[in-house]
Protein backbone atom coordinates (compact mmCIF):
# COMPACT_ATOMS: atom_id res chain seq x y z
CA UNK A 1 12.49 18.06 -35.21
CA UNK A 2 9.05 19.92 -34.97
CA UNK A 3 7.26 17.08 -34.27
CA UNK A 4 9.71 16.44 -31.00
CA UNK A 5 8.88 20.50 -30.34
CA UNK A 6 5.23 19.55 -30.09
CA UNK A 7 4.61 16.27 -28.04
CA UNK A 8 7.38 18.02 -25.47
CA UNK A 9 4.68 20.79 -25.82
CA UNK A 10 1.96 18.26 -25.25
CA UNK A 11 0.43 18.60 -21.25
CA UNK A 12 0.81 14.90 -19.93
CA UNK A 13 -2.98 14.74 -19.36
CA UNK A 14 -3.34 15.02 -23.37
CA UNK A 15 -1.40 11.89 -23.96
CA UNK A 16 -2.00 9.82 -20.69
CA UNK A 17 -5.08 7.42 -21.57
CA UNK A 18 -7.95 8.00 -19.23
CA UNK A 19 -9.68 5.21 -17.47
CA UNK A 20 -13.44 4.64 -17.92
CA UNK A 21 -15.49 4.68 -14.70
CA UNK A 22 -15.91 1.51 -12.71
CA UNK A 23 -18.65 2.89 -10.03
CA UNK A 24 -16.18 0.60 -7.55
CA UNK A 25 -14.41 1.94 -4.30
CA UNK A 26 -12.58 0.21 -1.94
CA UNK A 27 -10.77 -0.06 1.21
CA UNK A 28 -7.67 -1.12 2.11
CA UNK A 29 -6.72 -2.11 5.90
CA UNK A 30 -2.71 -3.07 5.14
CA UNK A 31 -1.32 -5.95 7.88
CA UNK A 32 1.80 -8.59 8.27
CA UNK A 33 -0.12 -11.59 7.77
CA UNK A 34 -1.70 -10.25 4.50
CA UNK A 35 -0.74 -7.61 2.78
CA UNK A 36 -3.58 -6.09 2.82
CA UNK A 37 -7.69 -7.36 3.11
CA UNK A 38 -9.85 -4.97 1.30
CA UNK A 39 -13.94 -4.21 1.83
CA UNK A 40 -14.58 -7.04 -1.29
CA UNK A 41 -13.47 -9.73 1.11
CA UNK A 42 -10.64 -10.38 -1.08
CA UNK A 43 -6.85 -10.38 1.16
CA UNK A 44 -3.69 -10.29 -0.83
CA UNK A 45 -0.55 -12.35 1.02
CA UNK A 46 2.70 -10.76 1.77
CA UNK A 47 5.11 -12.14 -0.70
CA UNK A 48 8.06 -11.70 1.64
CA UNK A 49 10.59 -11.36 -0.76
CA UNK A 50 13.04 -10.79 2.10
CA UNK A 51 12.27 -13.81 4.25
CA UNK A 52 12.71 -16.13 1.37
CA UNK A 53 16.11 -14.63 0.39
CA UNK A 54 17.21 -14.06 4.03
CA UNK A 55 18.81 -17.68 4.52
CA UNK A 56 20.92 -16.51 1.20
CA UNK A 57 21.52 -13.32 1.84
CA UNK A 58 23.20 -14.15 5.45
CA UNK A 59 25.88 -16.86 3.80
CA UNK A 60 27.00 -14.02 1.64
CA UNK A 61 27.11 -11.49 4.39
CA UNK A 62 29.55 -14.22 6.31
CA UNK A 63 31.81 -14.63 3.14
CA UNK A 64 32.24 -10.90 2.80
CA UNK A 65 33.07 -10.90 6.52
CA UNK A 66 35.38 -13.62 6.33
CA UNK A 67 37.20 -11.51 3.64
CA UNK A 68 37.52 -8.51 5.32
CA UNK A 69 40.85 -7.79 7.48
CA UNK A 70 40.62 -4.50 10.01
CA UNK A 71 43.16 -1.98 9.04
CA UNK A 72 43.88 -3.57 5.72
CA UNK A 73 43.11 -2.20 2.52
CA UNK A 74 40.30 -4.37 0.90
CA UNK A 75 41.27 -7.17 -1.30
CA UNK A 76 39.42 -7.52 -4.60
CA UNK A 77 38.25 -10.72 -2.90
CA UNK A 78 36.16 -8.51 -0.82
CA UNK A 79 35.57 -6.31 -3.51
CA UNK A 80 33.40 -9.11 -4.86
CA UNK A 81 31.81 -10.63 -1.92
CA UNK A 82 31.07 -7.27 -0.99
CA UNK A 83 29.19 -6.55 -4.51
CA UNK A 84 27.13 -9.97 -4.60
CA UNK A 85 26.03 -9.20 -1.02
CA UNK A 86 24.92 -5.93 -2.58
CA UNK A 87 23.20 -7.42 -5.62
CA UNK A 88 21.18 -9.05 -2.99
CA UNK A 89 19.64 -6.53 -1.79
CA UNK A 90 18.79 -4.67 -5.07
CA UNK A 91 17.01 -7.93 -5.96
CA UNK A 92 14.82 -7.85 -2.89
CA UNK A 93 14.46 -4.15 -3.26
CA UNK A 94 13.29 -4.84 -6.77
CA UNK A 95 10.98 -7.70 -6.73
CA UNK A 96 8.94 -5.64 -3.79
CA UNK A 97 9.02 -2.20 -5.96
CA UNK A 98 7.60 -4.32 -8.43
CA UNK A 99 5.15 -6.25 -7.10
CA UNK A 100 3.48 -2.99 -5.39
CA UNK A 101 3.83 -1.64 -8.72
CA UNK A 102 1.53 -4.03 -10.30
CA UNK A 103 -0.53 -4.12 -7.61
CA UNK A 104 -1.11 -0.60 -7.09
CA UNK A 105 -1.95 -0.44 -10.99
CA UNK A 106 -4.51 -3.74 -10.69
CA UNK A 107 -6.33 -1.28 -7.87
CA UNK A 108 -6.44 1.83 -9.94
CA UNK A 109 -7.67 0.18 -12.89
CA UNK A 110 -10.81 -1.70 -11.03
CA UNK A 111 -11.94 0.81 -8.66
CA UNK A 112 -12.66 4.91 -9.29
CA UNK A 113 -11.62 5.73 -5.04
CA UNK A 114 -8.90 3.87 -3.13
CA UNK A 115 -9.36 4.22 0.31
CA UNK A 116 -6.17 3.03 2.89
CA UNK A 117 -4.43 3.14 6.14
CA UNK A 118 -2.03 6.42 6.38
CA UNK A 119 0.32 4.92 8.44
CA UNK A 120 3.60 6.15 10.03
CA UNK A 121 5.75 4.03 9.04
CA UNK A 122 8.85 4.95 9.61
CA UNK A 123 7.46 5.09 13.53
CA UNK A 124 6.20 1.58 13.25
CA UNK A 125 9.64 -0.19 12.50
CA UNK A 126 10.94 0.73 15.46
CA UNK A 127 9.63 -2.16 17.10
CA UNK A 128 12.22 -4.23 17.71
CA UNK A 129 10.54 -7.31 16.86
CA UNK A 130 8.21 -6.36 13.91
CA UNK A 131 10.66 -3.93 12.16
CA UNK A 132 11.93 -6.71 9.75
CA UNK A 133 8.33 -8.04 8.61
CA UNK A 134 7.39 -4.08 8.09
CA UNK A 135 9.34 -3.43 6.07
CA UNK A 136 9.23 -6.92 3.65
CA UNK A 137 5.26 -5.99 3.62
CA UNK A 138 6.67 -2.58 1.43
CA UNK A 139 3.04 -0.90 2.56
CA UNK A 140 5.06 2.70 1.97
CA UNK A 141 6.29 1.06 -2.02
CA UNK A 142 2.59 -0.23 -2.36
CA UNK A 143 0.96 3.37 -1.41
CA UNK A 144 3.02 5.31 -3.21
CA UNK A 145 2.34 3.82 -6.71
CA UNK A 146 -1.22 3.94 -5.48
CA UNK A 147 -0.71 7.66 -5.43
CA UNK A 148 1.21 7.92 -8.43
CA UNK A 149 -0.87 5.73 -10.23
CA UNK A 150 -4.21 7.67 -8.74
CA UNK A 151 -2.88 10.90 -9.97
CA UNK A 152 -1.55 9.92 -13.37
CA UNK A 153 -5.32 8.47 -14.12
CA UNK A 154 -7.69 10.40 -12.78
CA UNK A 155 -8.72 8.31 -9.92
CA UNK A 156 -9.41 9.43 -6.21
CA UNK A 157 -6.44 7.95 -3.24
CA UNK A 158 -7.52 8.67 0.03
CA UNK A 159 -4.89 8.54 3.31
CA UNK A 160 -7.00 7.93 6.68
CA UNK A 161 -6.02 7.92 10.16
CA UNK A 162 -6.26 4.48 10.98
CA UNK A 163 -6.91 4.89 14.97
CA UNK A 164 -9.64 2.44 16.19
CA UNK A 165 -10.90 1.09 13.07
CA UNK A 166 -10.30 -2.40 14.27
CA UNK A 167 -11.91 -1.40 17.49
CA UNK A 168 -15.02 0.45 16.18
CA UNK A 169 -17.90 -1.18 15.39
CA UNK A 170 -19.34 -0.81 11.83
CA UNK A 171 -22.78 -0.95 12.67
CA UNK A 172 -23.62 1.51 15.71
CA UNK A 173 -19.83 2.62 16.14
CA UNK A 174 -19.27 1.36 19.49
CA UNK A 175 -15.42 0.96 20.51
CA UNK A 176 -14.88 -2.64 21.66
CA UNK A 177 -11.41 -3.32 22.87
CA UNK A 178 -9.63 -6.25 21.38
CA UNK A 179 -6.05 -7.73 21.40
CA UNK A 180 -4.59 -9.08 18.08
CA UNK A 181 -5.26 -12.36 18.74
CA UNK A 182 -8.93 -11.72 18.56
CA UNK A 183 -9.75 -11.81 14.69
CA UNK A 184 -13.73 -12.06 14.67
CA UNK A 185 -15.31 -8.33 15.77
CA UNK A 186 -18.75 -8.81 18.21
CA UNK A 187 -20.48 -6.28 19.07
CA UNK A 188 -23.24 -6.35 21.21
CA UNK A 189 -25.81 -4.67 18.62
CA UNK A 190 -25.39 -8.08 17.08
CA UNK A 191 -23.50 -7.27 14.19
CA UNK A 192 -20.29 -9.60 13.87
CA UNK A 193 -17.70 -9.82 11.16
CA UNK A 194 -14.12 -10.59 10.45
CA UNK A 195 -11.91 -8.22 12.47
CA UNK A 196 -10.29 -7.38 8.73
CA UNK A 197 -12.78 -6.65 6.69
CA UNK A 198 -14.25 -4.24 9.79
CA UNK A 199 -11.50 -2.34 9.53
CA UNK A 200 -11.46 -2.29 5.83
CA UNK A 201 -15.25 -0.67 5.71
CA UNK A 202 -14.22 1.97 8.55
CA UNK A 203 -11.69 3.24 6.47
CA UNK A 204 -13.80 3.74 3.54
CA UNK A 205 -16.28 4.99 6.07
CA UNK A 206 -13.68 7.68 6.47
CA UNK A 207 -12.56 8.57 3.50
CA UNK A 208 -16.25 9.29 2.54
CA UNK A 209 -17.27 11.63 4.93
CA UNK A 210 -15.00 14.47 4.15
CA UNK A 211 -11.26 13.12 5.67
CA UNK A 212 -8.78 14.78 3.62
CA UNK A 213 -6.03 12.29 2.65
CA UNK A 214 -2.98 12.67 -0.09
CA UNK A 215 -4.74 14.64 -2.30
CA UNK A 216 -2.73 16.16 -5.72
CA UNK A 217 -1.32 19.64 -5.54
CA UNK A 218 -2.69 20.07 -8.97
CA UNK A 219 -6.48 19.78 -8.37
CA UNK A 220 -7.16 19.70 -12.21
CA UNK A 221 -5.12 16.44 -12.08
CA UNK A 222 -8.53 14.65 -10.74
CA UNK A 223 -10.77 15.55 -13.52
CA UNK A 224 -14.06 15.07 -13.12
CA UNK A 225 -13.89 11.73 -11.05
CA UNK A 226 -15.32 13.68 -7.89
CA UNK A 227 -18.87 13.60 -9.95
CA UNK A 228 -17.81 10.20 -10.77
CA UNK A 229 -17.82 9.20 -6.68
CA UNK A 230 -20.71 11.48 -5.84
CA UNK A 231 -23.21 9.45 -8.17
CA UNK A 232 -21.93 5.85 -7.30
CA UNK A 233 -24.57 3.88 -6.20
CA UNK A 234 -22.29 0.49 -5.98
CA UNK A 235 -19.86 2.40 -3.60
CA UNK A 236 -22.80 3.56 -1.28
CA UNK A 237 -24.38 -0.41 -0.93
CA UNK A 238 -20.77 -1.26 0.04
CA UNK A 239 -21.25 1.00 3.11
CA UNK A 240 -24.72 0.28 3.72
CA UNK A 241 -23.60 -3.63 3.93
């Protein structure tokens, strides 16, 4: 009984393991084709747990209609249809929470500062025709583990605004205008790149020169992993690429 007394005395800090230093950052631009690209060049797909269930998840959705009867009470035939249609859902729901959960935990444990898009989404899936792939992407499930992840070990999540960082150029910061179809960013300093991976690098362009993003209430949470940033010398070639 004592021992209980002390470990719920224990601060979470004292029995959370701490994460060595990596001397790694990276950026995060989040999309529908991939789920996100990052500034390593690396691009992780959208598993679109949705999409693949979405075939099964409409037969059920026509049995349970076929059961129901308007001003009827609901037969236990319903009942069930109603419950597998449910069941789903939750597995959908699931396998997303899940795979942003080990995702978000792969991106704390390799880099010290997380850089990434703070996007509205609740705004964005009001387009009528993109609302459906938003939200199988699960970019709010993937940043939120990110965050809870970040603060649990010690490691730095920044939120930046994402306006123009498709558009600006990486190496002189000139706006060029481009439509989504255009994937390969030219600028006419002479410096061209995938459209992806520009955006990736202007986000952790951001997030190192003072943006304030989803920073921790509890500022002791952080430890000393501002140092950490400040004497990376990997993280400042990345920007200097």
């Amino acid at each position: 009984m004592r021992l209980v007394q002390l470990l719920l005395k224990l601060d979470i800090r004292d029995i959370t393991p701490q994460l060595e230093p990596t001397q790694q950052c990276v950026g995060l631009d989040m999309g529908l084709k991939y789920l996100y690209a990052d500034t390593n060049q690396n691009v992780v797909e959208c598993p679109k747990y949705y999409r693949r269930a979405e075939k099964r998840l409409n037969k059920l959705n026509r049995r349970k209609s076929k059961k129901f009867i308007q001003g009827k009470k609901p037969s236990n035939n319903y009942i069930k249809a109603r419950r597998k249609y449910a069941k789903g859902h939750l597995k959908v729901s699931r396998q997303r929470e899940e795979f942003a959960k080990r995702l978000a935990l792969r991106l704390i444990q390799s880099n010290d500062l997380i850089a990434y898009e703070d996007l509205k989404v609740k705004n964005l899936v009001r387009h009528p025709k993109l609302a459906k792939s938003i939200n199988d992407a699960g970019w709010s499930q993937l940043r939120k583990w990110i965050e809870y992840f970040g603060v649990k070990y010690g490691r730095l999540t920044i939120a930046v605004n994402p306006a123009y960082t498709s558009q600006e150029c990486f190496n002189c910061g000139q706006l060029i205008k481009k439509s989504l179809s255009v994937r390969t960013h030219i600028c006419s300093c002479g410096y061209c790149e995938d459209r992806d991976k520009i955006a990736a690098l202007n986000i952790l362009k951001k997030a190192t020169i003072g943006h304030i993003g989803s920073w921790s209430e509890d500022l002791n949470a952080w430890g000393d992993t501002t140092s950490i940033w400040a004497g990376s010398n990997t993280c400042q070639d990345k920007l200097s690429q």
